[in-house]
Protein backbone atom coordinates (compact mmCIF):
# COMPACT_ATOMS: atom_id res chain seq x y z
CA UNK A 1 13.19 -13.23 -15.56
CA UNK A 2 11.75 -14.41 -12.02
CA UNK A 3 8.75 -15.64 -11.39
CA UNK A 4 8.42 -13.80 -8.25
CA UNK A 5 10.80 -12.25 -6.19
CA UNK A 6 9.88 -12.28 -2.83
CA UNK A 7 10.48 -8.58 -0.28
CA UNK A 8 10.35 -9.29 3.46
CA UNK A 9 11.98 -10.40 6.58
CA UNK A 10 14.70 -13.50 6.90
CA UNK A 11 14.94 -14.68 10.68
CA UNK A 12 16.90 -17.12 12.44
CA UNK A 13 14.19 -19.32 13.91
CA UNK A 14 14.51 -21.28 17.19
CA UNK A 15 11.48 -23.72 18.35
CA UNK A 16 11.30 -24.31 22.62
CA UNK A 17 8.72 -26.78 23.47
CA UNK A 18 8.25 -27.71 26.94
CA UNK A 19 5.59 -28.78 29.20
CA UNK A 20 6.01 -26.76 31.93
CA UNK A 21 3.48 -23.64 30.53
CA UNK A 22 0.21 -22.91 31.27
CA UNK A 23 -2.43 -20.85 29.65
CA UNK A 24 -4.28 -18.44 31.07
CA UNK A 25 -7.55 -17.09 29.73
CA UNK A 26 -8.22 -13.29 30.08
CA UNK A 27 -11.90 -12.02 29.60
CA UNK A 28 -12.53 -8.47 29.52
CA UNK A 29 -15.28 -6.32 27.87
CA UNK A 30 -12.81 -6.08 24.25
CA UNK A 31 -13.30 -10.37 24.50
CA UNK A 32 -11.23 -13.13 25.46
CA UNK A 33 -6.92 -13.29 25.46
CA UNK A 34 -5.31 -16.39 25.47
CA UNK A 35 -1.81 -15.57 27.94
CA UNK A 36 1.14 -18.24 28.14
CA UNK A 37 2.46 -18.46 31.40
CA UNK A 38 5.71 -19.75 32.87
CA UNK A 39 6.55 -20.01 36.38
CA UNK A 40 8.66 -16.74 38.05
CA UNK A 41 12.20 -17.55 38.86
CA UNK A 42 12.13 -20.98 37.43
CA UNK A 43 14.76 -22.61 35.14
CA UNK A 44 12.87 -24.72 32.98
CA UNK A 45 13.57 -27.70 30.96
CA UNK A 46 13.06 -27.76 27.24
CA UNK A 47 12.43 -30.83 25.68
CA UNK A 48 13.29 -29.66 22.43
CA UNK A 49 14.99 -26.97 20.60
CA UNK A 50 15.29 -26.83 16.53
CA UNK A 51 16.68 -24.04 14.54
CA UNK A 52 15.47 -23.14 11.18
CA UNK A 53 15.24 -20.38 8.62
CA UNK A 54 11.99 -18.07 9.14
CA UNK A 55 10.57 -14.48 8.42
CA UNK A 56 8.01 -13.79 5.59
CA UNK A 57 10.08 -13.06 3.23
CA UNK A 58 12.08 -16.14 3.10
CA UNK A 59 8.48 -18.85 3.79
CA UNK A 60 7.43 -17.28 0.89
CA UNK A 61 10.34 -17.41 -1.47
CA UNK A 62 10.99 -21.40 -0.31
CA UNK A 63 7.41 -22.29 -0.73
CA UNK A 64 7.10 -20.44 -4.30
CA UNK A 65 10.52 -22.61 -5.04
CA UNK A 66 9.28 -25.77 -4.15
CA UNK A 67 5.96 -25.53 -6.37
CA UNK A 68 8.28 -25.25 -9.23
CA UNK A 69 8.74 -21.42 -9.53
CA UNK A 70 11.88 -19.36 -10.44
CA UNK A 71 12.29 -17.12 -7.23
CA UNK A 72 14.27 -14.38 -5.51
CA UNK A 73 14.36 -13.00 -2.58
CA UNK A 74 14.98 -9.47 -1.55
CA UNK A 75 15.86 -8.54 2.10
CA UNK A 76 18.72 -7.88 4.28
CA UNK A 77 21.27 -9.58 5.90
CA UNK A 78 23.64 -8.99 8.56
CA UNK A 79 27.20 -10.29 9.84
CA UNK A 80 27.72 -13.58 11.06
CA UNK A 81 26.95 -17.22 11.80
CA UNK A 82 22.96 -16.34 11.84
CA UNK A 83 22.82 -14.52 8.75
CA UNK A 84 25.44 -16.84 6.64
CA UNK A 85 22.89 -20.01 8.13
CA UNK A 86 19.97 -18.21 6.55
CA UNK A 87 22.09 -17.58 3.36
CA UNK A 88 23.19 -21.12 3.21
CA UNK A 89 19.56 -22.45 3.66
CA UNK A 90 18.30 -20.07 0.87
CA UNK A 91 20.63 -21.01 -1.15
CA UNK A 92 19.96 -25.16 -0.99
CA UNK A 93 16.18 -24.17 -2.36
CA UNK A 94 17.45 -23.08 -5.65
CA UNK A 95 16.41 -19.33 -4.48
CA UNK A 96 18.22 -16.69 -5.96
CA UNK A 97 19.66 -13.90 -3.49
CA UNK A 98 19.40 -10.01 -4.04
CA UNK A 99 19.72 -9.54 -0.08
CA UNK A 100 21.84 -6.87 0.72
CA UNK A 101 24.61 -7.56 4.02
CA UNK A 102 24.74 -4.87 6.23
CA UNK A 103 26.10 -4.26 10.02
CA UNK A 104 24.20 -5.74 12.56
CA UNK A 105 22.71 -9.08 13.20
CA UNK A 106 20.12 -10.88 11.19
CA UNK A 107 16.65 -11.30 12.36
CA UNK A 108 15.80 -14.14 15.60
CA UNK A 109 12.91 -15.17 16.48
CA UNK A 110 11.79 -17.68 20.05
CA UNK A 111 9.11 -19.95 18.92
CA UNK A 112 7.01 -20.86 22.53
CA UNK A 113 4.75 -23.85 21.53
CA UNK A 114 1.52 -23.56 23.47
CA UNK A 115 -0.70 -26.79 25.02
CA UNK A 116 -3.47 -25.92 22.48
CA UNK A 117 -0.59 -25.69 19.48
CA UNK A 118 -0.75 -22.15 18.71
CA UNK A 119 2.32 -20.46 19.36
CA UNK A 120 3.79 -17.36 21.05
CA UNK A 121 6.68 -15.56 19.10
CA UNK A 122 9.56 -13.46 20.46
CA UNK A 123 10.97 -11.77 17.64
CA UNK A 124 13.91 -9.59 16.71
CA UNK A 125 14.16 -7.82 14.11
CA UNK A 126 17.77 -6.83 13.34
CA UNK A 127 18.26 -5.52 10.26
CA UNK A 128 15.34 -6.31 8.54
CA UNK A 129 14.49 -2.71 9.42
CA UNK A 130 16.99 -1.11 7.12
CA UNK A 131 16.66 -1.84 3.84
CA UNK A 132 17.63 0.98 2.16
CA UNK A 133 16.59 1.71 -1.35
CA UNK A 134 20.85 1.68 -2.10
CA UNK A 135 20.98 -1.80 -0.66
CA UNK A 136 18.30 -2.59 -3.93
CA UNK A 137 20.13 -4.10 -7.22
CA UNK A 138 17.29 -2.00 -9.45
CA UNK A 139 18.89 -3.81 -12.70
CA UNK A 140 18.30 -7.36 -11.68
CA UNK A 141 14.46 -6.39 -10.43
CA UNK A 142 12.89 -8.66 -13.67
CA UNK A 143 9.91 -10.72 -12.65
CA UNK A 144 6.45 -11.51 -13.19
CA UNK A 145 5.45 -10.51 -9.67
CA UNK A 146 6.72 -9.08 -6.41
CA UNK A 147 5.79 -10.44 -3.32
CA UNK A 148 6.03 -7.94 -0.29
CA UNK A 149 5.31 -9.04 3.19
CA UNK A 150 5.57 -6.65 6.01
CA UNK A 151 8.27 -4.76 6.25
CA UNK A 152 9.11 -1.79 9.40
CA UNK A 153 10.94 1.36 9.51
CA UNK A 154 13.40 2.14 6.76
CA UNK A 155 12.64 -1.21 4.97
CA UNK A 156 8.57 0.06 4.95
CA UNK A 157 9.47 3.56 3.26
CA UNK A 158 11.90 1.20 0.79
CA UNK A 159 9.09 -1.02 -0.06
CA UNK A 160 6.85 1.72 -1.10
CA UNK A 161 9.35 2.88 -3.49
CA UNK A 162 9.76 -0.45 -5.02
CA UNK A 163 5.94 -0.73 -5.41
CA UNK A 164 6.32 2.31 -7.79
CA UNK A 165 9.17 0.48 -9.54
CA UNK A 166 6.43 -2.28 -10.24
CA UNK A 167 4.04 -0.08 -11.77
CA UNK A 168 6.74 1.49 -14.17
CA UNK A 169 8.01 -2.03 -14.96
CA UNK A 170 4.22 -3.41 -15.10
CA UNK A 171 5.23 -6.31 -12.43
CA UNK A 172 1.81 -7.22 -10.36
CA UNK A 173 2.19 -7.00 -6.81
CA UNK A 174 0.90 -9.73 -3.88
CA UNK A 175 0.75 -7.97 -0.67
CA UNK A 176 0.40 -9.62 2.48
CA UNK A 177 0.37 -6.94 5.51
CA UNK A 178 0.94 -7.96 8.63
CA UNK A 179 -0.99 -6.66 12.16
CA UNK A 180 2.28 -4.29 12.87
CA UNK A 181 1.14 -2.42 9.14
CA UNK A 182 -2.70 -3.16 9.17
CA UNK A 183 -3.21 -0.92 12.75
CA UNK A 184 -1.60 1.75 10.86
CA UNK A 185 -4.50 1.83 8.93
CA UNK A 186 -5.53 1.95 5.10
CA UNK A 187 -4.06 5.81 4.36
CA UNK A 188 -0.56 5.08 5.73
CA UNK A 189 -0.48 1.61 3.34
CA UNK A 190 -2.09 3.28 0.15
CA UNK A 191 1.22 3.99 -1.54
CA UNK A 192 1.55 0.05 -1.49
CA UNK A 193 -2.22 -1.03 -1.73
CA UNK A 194 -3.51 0.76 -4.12
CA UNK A 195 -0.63 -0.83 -7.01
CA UNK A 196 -1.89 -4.27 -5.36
CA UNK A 197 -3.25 -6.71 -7.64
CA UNK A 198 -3.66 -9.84 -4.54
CA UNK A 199 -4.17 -8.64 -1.00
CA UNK A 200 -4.16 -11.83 1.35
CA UNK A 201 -4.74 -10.71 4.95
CA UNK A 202 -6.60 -11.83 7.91
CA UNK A 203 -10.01 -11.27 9.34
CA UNK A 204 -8.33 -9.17 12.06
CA UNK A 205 -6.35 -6.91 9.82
CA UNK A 206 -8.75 -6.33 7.26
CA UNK A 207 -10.79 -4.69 10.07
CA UNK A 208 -7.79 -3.05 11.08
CA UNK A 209 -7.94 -1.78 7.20
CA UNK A 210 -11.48 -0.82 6.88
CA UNK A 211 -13.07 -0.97 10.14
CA UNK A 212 -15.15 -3.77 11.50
CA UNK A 213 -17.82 -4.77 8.59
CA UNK A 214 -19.66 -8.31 7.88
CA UNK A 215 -17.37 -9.79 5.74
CA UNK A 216 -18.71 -9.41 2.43
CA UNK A 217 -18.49 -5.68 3.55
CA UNK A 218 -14.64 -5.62 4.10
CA UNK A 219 -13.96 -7.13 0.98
CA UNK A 220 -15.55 -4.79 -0.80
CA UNK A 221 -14.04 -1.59 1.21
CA UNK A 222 -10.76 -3.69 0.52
CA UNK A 223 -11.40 -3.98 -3.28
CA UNK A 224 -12.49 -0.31 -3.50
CA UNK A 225 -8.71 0.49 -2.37
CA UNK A 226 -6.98 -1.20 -5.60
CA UNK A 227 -6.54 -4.83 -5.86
CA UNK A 228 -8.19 -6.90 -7.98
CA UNK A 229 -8.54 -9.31 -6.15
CA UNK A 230 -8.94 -10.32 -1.86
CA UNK A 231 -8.52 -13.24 0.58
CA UNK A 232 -9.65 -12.81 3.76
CA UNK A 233 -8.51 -15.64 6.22
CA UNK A 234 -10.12 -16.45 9.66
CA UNK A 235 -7.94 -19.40 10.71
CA UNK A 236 -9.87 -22.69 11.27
CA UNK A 237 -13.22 -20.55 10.51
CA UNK A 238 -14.56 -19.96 6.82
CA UNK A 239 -12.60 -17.58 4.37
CA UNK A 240 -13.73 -15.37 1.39
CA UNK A 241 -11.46 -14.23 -1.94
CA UNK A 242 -13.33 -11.99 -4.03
CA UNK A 243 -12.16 -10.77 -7.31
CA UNK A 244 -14.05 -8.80 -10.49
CA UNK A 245 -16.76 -11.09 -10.87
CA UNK A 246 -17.37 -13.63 -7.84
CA UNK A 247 -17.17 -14.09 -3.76
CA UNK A 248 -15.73 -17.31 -3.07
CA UNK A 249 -16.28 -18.97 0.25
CA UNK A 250 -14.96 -21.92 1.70
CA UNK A 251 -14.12 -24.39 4.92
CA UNK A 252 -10.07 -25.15 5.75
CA UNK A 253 -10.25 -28.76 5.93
CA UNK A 254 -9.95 -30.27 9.43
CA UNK A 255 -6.23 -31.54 10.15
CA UNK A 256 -4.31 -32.33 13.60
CA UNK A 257 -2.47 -28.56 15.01
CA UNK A 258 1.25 -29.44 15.92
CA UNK A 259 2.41 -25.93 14.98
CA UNK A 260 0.74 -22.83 13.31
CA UNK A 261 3.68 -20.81 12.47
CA UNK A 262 4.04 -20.15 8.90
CA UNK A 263 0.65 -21.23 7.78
CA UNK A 264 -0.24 -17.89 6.63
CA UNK A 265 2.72 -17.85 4.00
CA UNK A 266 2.25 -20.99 3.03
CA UNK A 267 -1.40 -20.57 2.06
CA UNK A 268 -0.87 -16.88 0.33
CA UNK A 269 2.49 -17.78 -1.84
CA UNK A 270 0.29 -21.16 -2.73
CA UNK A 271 -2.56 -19.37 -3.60
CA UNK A 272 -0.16 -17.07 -5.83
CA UNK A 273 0.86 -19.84 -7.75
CA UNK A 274 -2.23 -20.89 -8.42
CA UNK A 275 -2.63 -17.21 -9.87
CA UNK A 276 0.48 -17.64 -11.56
CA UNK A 277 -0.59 -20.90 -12.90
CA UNK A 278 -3.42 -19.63 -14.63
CA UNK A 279 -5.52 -22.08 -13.83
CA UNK A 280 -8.20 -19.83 -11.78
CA UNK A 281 -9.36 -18.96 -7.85
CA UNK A 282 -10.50 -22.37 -7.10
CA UNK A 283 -7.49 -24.09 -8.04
CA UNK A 284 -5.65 -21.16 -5.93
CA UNK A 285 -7.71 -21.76 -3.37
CA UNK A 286 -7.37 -25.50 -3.24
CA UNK A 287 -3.29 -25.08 -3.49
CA UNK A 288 -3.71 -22.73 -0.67
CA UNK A 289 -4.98 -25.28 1.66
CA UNK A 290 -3.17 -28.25 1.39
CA UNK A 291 0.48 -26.78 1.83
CA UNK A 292 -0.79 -24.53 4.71
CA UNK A 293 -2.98 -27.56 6.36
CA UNK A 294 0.97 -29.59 5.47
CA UNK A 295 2.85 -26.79 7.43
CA UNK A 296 0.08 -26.85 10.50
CA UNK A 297 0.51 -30.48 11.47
CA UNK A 298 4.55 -30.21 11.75
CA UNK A 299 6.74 -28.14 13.62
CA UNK A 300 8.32 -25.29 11.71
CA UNK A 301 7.69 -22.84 8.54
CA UNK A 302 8.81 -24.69 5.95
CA UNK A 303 9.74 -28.16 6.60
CA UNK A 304 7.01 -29.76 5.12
CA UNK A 305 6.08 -27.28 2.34
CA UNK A 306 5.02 -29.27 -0.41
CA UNK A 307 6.80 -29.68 -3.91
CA UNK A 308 3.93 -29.16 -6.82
CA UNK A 309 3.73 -32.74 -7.62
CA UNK A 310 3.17 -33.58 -3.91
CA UNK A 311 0.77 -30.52 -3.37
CA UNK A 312 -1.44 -32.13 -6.61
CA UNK A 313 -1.36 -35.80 -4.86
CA UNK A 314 -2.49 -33.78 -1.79
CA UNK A 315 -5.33 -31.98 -3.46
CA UNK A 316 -6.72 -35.50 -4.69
CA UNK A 317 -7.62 -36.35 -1.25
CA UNK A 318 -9.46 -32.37 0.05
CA UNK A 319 -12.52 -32.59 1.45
CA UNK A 320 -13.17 -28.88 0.46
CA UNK A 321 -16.25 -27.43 -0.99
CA UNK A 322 -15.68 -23.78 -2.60
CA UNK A 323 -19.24 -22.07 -2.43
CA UNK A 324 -19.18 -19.09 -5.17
CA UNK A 325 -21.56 -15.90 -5.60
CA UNK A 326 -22.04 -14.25 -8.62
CA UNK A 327 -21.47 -10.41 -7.99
């Protein structure tokens, strides 16, 4: 039996940073957009390009491995060099592969860095899309949890029918929707949420969710709709996780930005194994923070994800205080 077994995306990653980009600030009356520029008609340098593994789905499952966890991951695949690198990678982190190869080409994704360290993303998404319930080996689906990430089109309608295959099994579900499901709104994801038992999400899409509310507000709307318990991130601001009896709040610590991509997974799939752990939010919370503040000061989603040993070392040193609210 798995641990988890990760559902999502697998992308081919590529990472362009060069210094020829500017940023451009937009305010209108909805509030202030950040736009990266290039010059028109230029050919411009890069100063470096790295290719690595990315997509949800596969963040999630590496992270969950290198904490110590017994992990597959469920996606698709395509044909060629892209999808047999992805396989390859996968397959060095001791992560077990359900993926199904179809026709087509794997997911690819252009990583822009921007001067402030946030980054623009260019994605494809191949055939992530079509994951078809016949694609899914039903008889190897043993685990403690699943952990979906967003999925689109086929792959969406496939995921809710896997969520029922969780109830019937009694596997718990961590569901982390992305802004492509959260504007769809909380109706169109109920089939998924409402068999949750960890929503992780941030500040933006849980408004997206539930409409805009103080945040004690959204996560109770969120907790009204089925899981047990919510995280709401806010980036570098404060975040909340609420669960039957207490609202946690707390501070990320302050760390040098290189690169934010992949922070997200790298928080929730820690935070998981805190859950699956069994040693309570706070530790969850703590685990969270120090392999997504690891993952924010180097480039790329998961080359400096921590092992469990390393993430404990880590915690030793967090300057975090966890403020909790009896209910």
């Amino acid at each position: 039996m798995y641990d988890v077994i990760t559902v999502g995306s697998a992308t081919l990653d590529v990472f362009a940073r060069t210094r020829f980009s500017e940023l451009i600030k937009i305010i209108d009356p909805k509030g202030e957009t950040d736009l990266l520029a290039f010059p028109s008609g230029s050919k411009i340098l890069i100063d470096e390009l790295e290719f690595t593994t990315g997509g949800g789905g596969t963040n999630t499952a590496v992270s969950l491995s290198r904490l110590g966890h017994k992990v597959a991951f469920l996606g698709k695949l395509g044909e060629g060099t892209n999808s047999d690198f992805i396989h390859k990678n996968l397959k060095k982190e001791k992560i077990e592969l359900l993926c199904a190869h179809g026709k087509g080409k794997a997911g690819y994704s252009v990583i822009l860095d921007t001067l402030e360290h946030d980054r623009t993303i260019l994605t494809y998404k191949g055939v992530n899309d079509e994951l078809g319930l016949k694609d899914i080996p039903l008889n190897r689906l043993k685990a403690k949890w699943f952990y979906f990430c967003a999925m689109m089109g086929e792959s969406f309608h496939t995921l809710e029918r896997i969520a029922e295959f969780a109830q019937q099994h009694n596997i718990k579900i961590a569901f982390n929707p992305s802004t492509y499901l959260a504007e769809k709104g909380s109706l169109n994801l109920k089939h998924i949420i409402s068999r949750t038992e960890l929503l992780v999400l941030n500040k933006e899409e849980a408004c997206l969710l539930v409409g805009q509310e103080p945040v004690e507000g959204l996560l109770f709307k969120l907790r009204g709709l089925g899981p047990k318990v919510v995280v709401i991130t806010d980036g570098k601001n404060n975040f909340y996780v609420i669960d039957e009896n207490y609202i946690y709040e707390a501070t990320p610590p302050i760390v040098k930005v290189v690169d934010t991509t992949g922070a997200g997974d790298a928080f929730a799939s820690s935070f998981l194994s805190g859950i699956l752990r069994k040693k309570g939010i706070e530790f969850a919370i703590k685990l969270g923070l120090v392999n997504s503040a690891s993952v924010i000061m180097h480039y790329g989603a998961k080359n400096i994800l921590l092992t469990f040993n390393q993430a404990m070392k880590a915690m030793k040193t967090l300057n975090v205080k966890i403020n909790k609210k009896k209910i």
